[in-house]
Each structure stands twice: as structure tokens, then as C-alpha cells.
Protein backbone atom coordinates (compact mmCIF):
# COMPACT_ATOMS: atom_id res chain seq x y z
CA UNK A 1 -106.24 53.16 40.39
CA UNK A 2 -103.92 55.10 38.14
CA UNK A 3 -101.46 53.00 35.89
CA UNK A 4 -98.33 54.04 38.16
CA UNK A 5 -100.43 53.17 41.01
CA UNK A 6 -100.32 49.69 39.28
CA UNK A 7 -96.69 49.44 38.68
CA UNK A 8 -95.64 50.61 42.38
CA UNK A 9 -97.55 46.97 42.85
CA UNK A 10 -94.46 44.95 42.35
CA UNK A 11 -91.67 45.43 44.68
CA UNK A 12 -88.74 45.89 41.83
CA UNK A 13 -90.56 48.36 39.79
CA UNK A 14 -91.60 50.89 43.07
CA UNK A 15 -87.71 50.30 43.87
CA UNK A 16 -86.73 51.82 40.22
CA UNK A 17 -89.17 54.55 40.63
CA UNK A 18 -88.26 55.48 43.91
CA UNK A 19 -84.79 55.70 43.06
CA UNK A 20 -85.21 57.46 39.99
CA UNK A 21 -87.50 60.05 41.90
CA UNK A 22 -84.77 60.43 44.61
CA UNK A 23 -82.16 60.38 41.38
CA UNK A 24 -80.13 57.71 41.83
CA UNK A 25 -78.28 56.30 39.12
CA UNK A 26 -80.19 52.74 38.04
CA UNK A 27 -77.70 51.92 35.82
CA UNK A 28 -78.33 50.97 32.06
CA UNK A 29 -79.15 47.77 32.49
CA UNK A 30 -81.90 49.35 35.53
CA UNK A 31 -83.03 52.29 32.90
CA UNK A 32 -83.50 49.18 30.25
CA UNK A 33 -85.77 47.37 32.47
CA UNK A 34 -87.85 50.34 33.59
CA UNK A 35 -88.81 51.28 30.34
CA UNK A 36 -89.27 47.64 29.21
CA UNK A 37 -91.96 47.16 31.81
CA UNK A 38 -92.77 50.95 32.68
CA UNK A 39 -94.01 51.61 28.67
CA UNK A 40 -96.94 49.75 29.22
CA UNK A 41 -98.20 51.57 32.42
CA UNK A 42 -97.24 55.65 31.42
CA UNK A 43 -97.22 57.75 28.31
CA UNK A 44 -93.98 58.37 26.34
CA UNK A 45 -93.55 61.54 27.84
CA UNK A 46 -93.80 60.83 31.69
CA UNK A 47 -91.55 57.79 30.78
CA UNK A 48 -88.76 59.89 29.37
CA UNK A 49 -89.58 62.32 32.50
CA UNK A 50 -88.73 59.40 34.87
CA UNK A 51 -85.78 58.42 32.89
CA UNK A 52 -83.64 61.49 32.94
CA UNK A 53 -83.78 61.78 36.70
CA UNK A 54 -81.51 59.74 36.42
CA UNK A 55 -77.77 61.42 36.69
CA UNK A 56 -75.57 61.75 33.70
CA UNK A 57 -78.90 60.38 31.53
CA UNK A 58 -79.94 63.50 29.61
CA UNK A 59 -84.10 63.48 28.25
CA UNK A 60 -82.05 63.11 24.68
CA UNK A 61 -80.87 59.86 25.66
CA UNK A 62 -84.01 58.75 27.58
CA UNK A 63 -86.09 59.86 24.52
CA UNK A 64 -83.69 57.43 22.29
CA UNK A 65 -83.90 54.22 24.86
CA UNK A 66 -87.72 54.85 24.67
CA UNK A 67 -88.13 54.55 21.27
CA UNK A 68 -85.73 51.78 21.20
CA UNK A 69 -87.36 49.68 23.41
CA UNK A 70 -90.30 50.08 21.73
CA UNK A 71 -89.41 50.16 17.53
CA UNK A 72 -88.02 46.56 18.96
CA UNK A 73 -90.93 45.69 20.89
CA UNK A 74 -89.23 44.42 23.95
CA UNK A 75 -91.40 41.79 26.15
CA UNK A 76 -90.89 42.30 30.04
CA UNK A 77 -87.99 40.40 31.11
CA UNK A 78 -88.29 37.57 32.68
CA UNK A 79 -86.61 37.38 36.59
CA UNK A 80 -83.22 34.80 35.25
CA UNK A 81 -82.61 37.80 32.73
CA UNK A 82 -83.00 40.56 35.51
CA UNK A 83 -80.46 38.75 37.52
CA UNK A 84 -78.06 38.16 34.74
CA UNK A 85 -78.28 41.73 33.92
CA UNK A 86 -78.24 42.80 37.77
CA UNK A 87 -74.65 40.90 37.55
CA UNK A 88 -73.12 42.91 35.41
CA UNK A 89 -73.54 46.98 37.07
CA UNK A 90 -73.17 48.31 40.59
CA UNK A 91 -76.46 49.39 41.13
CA UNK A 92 -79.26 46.46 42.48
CA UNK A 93 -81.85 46.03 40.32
CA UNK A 94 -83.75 43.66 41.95
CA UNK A 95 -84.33 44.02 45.72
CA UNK A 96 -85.84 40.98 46.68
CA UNK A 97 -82.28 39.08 46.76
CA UNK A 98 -82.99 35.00 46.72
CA UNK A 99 -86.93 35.08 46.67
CA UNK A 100 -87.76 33.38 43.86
CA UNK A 101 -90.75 35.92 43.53
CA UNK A 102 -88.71 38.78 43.57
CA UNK A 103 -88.66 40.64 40.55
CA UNK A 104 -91.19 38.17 38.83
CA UNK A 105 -92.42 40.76 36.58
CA UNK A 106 -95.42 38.40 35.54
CA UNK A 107 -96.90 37.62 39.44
CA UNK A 108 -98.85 40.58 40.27
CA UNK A 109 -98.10 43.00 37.09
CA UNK A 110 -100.93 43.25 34.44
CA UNK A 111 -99.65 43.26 31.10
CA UNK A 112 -101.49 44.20 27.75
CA UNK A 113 -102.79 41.18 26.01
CA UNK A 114 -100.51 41.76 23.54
CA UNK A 115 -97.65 40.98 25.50
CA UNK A 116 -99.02 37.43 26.60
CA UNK A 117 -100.17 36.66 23.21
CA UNK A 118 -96.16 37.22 21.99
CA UNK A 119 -95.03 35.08 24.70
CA UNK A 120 -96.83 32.06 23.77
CA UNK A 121 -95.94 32.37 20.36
CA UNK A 122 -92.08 32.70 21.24
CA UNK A 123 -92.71 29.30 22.97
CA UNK A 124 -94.47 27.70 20.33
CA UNK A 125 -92.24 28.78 17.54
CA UNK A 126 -89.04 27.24 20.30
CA UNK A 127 -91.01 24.18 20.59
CA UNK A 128 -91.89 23.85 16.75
CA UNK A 129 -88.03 24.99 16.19
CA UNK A 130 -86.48 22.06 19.09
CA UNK A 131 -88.59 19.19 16.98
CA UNK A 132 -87.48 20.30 13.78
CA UNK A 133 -84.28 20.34 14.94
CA UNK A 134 -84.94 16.04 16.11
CA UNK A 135 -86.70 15.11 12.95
CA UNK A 136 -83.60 16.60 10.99
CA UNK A 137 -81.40 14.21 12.60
């Protein structure tokens, strides 16, 4: 299965890529979450490609949000942040409305190791951080 096979898996991500492919406008907040997720399933080229389908988003500007989201090494959002995000433009980000699976990145998207690995130590540093934070009371 090829990797875009992969992403067309979950239901938000084949709604990005269908839009972008009829060029709809995603929105930044929808451009910001495609290349979060979609940099780990095509090259840098093909993701810029996908990007400027979108209208008014030139391959200059999808070239810059590319290597943005990666010189900061952005996780995959997790669904509450999709939502937040999805709150603040016109365009839906997230079809899947009140299903708490919807837009779950996570459930049935497979992720470099990487990307797990920095997720567990986010938590661990918050947890380490939360009992500091008690013991200097």
C-alpha cells in the first residue's frame, strides 16, 4: 500500500486531500494540519504539490509552511486541538462532527516511532514538571 494510500485511512485526512485535489480552500489552520500529519506519509515535494492547490496559497508559501512545520518538529495534533483550531476558520476541518473518534489522528494512522517516542517524553517531562511544582510548595 502506498503511503497516501495510508493516510486516505483516516476519515479527516482523505477529507483534506480530497478537498485540496478538488481546490478548495482548507484554511490555514486545515493547510497546518495537513502538513503536520501529511509530512510523515509523502516527500517534501508532493507535500508542497498538495498544498498549493489550495486557492490564494502559492508553492512559495506552501514550501515555507513545510519547512516550518518541520525545522519545529510539530507532533500530530491531537483531536481537542483540531477542534479548537476548527473554531476559529470557515472551512470544517474535521468531518466527523461529535464522534469522539473523529479526527483521532492516533486510531488508525501509523506514525514513525519517532513521533510516539516524543509523546511520551512530553508526558513524562509534564508529570516530572506537575510534582516539582507540589514539592516546591
Amino acid at each position: 500500500m502506498q503511503k497516501i494510500d495510508s493516510l486516505r485511512q483516516n476519515d479527516m485526512m482523505r477529507h483534506l486531500l480530497d478537498a485540496l485535489d478538488q481546490r478548495q480552500d482548507i484554511g490555514h489552520y486545515g493547510r497546518l494540519v495537513f502538513a503536520m500529519v501529511a509530512r510523515h506519509f509523502m516527500d517534501d515535494e508532493e507535500l508542497v504539490s498538495r498544498l498549493a492547490r489550495n486557492p490564494n496559497f502559492s508553492e512559495l508559501q506552501a514550501k515555507a509552511l513545510v519547512q516550518q512545520v518541520q525545522s519545529r518538529d510539530y507532533n500530530p495534533p491531537r483531536r481537542e486541538k483540531i477542534a479548537q483550531w476548527q473554531r476559529e476558520q470557515e472551512f470544517p476541518i474535521c468531518p466527523g462532527g461529535d464522534d469522539p473518534d473523529a479526527c483521532n489522528l492516533y486510531r488508525n494512522l501509523e506514525f514513525p516511532a519517532d513521533v510516539y517516542e516524543k509523546i511520551g517524553e512530553y508526558h513524562e517531562e509534564k508529570v516530572l514538571a506537575q510534582e516539582e511544582d507540589r514539592g516546591g510548595r
